[in-house]
N, C-alpha and C. Protein backbone atom coordinates (compact mmCIF):
# COMPACT_ATOMS: atom_id res chain seq x y z
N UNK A 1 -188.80 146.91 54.31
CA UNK A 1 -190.06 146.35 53.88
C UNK A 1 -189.92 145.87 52.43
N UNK A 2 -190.54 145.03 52.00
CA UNK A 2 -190.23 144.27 51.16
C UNK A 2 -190.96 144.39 50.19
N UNK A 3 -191.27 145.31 48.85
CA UNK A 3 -192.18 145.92 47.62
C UNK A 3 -192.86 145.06 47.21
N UNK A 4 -194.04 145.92 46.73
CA UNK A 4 -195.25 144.78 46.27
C UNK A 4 -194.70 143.66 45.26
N UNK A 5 -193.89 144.31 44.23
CA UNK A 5 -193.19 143.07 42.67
C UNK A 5 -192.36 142.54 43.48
N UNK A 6 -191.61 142.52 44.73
CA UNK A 6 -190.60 141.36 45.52
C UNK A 6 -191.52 140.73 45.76
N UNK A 7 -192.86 140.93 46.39
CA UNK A 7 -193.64 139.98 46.60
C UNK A 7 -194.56 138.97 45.60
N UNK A 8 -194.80 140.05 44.80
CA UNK A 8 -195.69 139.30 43.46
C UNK A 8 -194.76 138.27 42.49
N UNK A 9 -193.37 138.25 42.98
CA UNK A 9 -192.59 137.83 42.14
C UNK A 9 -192.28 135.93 43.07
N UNK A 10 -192.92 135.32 44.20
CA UNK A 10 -193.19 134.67 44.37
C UNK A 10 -194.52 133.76 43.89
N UNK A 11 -195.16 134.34 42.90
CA UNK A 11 -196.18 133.23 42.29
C UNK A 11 -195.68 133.54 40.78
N UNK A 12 -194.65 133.90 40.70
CA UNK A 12 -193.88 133.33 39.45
C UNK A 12 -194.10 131.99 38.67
N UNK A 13 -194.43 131.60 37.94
CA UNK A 13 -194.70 130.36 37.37
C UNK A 13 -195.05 129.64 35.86
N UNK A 14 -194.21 129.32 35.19
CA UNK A 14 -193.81 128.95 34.07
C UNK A 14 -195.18 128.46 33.52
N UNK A 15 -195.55 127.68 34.14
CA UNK A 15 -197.05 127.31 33.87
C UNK A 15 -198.19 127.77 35.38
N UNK A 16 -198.84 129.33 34.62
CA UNK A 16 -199.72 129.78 35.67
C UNK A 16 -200.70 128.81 35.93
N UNK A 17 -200.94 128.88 37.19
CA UNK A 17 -202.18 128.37 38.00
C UNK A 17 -203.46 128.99 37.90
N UNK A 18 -202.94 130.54 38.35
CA UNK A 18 -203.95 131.07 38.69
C UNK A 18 -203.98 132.47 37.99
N UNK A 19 -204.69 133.35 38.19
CA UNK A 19 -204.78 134.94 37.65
C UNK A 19 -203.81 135.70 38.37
N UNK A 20 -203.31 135.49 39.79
CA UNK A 20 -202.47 135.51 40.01
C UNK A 20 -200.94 135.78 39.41
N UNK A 21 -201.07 134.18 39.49
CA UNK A 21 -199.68 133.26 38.93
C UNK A 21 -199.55 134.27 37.66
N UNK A 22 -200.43 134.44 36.51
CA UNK A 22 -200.41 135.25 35.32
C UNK A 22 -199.96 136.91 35.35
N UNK A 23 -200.60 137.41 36.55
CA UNK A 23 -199.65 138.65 36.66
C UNK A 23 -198.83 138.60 37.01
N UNK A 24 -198.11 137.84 37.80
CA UNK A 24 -196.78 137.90 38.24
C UNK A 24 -196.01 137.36 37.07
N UNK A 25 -196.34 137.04 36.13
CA UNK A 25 -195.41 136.67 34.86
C UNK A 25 -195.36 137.91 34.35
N UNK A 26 -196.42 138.08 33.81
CA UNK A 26 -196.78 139.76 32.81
C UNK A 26 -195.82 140.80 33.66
N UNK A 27 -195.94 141.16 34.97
CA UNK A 27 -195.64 142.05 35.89
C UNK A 27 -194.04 142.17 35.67
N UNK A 28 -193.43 140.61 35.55
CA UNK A 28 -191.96 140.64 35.63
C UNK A 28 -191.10 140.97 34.12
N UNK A 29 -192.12 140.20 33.17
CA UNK A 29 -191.77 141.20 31.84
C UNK A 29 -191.80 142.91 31.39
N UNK A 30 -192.45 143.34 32.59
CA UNK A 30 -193.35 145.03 32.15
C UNK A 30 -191.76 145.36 32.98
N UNK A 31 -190.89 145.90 32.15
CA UNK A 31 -189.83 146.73 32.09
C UNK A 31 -190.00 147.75 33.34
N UNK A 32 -191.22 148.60 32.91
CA UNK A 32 -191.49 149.92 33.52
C UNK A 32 -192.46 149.94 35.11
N UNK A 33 -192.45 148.68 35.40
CA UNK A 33 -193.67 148.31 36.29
C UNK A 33 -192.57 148.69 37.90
N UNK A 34 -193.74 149.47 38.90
CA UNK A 34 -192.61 150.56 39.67
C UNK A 34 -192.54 149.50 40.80
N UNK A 35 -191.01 148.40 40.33
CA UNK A 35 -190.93 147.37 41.46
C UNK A 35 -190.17 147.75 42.95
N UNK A 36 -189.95 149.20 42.98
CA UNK A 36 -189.56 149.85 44.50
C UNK A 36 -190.22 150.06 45.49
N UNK A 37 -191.95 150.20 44.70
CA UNK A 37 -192.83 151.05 45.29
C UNK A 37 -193.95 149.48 46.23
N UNK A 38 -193.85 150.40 47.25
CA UNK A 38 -195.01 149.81 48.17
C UNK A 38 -196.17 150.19 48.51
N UNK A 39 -196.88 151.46 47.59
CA UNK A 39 -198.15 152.42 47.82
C UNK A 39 -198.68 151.60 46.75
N UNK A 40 -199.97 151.65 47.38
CA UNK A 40 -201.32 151.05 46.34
C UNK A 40 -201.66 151.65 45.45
N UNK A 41 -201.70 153.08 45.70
CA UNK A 41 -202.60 154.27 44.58
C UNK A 41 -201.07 154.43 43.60
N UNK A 42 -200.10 154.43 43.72
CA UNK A 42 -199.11 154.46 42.86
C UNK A 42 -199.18 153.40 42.06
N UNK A 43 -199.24 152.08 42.71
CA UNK A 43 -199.32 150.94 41.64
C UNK A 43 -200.66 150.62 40.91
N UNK A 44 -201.49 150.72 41.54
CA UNK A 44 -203.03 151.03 41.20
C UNK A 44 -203.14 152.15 40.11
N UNK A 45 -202.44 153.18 40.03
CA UNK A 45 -202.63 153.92 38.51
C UNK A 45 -201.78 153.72 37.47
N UNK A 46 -200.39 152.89 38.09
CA UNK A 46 -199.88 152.12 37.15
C UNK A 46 -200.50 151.49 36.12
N UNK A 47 -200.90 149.99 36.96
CA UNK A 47 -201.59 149.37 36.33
C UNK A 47 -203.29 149.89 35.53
N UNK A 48 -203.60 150.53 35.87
CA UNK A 48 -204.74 151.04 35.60
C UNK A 48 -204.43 151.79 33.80
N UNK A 49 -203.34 152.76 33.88
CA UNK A 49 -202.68 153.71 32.85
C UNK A 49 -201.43 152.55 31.49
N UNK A 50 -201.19 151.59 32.51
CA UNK A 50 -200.34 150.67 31.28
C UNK A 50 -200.16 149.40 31.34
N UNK A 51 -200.77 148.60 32.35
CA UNK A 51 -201.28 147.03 32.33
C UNK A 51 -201.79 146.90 31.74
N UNK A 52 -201.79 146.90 30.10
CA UNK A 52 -202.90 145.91 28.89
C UNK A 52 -203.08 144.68 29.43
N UNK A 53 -201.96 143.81 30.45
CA UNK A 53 -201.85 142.48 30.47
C UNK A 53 -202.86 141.63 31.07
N UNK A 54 -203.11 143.24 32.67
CA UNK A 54 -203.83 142.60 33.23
C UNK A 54 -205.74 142.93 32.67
N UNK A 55 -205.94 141.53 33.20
CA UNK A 55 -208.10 141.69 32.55
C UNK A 55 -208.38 142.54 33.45
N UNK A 56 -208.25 142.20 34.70
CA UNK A 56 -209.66 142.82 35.72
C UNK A 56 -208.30 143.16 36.80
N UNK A 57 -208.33 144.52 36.94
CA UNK A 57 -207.92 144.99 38.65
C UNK A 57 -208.07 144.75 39.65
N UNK A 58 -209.49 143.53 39.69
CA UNK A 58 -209.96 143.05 40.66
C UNK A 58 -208.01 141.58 40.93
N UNK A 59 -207.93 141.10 40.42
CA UNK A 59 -206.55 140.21 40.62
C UNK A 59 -205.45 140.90 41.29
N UNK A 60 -205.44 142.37 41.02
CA UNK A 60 -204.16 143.49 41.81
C UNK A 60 -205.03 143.17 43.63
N UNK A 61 -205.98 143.82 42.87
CA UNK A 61 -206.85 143.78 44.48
C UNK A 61 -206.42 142.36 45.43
N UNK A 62 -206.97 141.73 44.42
CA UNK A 62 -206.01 140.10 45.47
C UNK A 62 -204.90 140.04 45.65
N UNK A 63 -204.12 140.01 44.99
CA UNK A 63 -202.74 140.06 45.39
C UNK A 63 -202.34 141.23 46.33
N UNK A 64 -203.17 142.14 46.17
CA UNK A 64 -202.45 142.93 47.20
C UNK A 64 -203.02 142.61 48.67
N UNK A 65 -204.06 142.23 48.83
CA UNK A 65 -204.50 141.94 49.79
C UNK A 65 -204.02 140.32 50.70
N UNK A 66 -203.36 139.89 49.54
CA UNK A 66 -202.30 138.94 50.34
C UNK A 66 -201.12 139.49 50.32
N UNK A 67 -200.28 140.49 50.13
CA UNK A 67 -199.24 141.56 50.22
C UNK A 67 -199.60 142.22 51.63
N UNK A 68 -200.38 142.36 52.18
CA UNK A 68 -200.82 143.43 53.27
C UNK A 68 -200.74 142.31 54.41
N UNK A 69 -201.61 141.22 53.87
CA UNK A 69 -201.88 139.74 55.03
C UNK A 69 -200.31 139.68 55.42
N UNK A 70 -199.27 139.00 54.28
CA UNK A 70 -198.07 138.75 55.05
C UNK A 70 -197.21 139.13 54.68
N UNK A 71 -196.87 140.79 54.55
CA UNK A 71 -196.00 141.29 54.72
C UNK A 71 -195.74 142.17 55.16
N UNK A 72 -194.94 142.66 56.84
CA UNK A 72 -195.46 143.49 57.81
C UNK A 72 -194.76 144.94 56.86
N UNK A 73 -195.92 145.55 57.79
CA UNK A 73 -195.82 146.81 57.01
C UNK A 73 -195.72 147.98 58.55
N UNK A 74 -194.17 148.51 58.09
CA UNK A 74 -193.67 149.57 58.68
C UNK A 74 -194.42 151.23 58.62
């Protein structure tokens, strides 16, 4: 199965689009950001405890909810 940052690391983008596009930049600079992990409440207190980057949790919430849409989960 393929981790949430393998996935978030497809709206990668030099010039963001979207809020999105912006965490997946921030996300790939954050050294410590747990890119193995595929649990929500793990990455969810991540970000919650040391994402300054991100504004609103509500953008994790989206992205993860297109993480769940297409990427089958074992």
């Amino acid at each position: 199965m393929k981790s949430f940052y393998h996935y978030l690391m497809k709206y990668r983008n030099p010039k963001p689009k979207d809020s999105i596009s912006e965490f997946a930049n921030q996300a790939y600079e954050d050294h410590s950001f747990p890119k193995m992990s595929s649990d929500y409440h793990e990455i969810s207190s991540y970000l919650e405890l040391n994402a300054d980057y991100l504004e609103t949790m509500a953008t994790f919430d989206e992205a993860w909810e297109k993480y769940e849409t297409e990427v089958p989960q074992i």
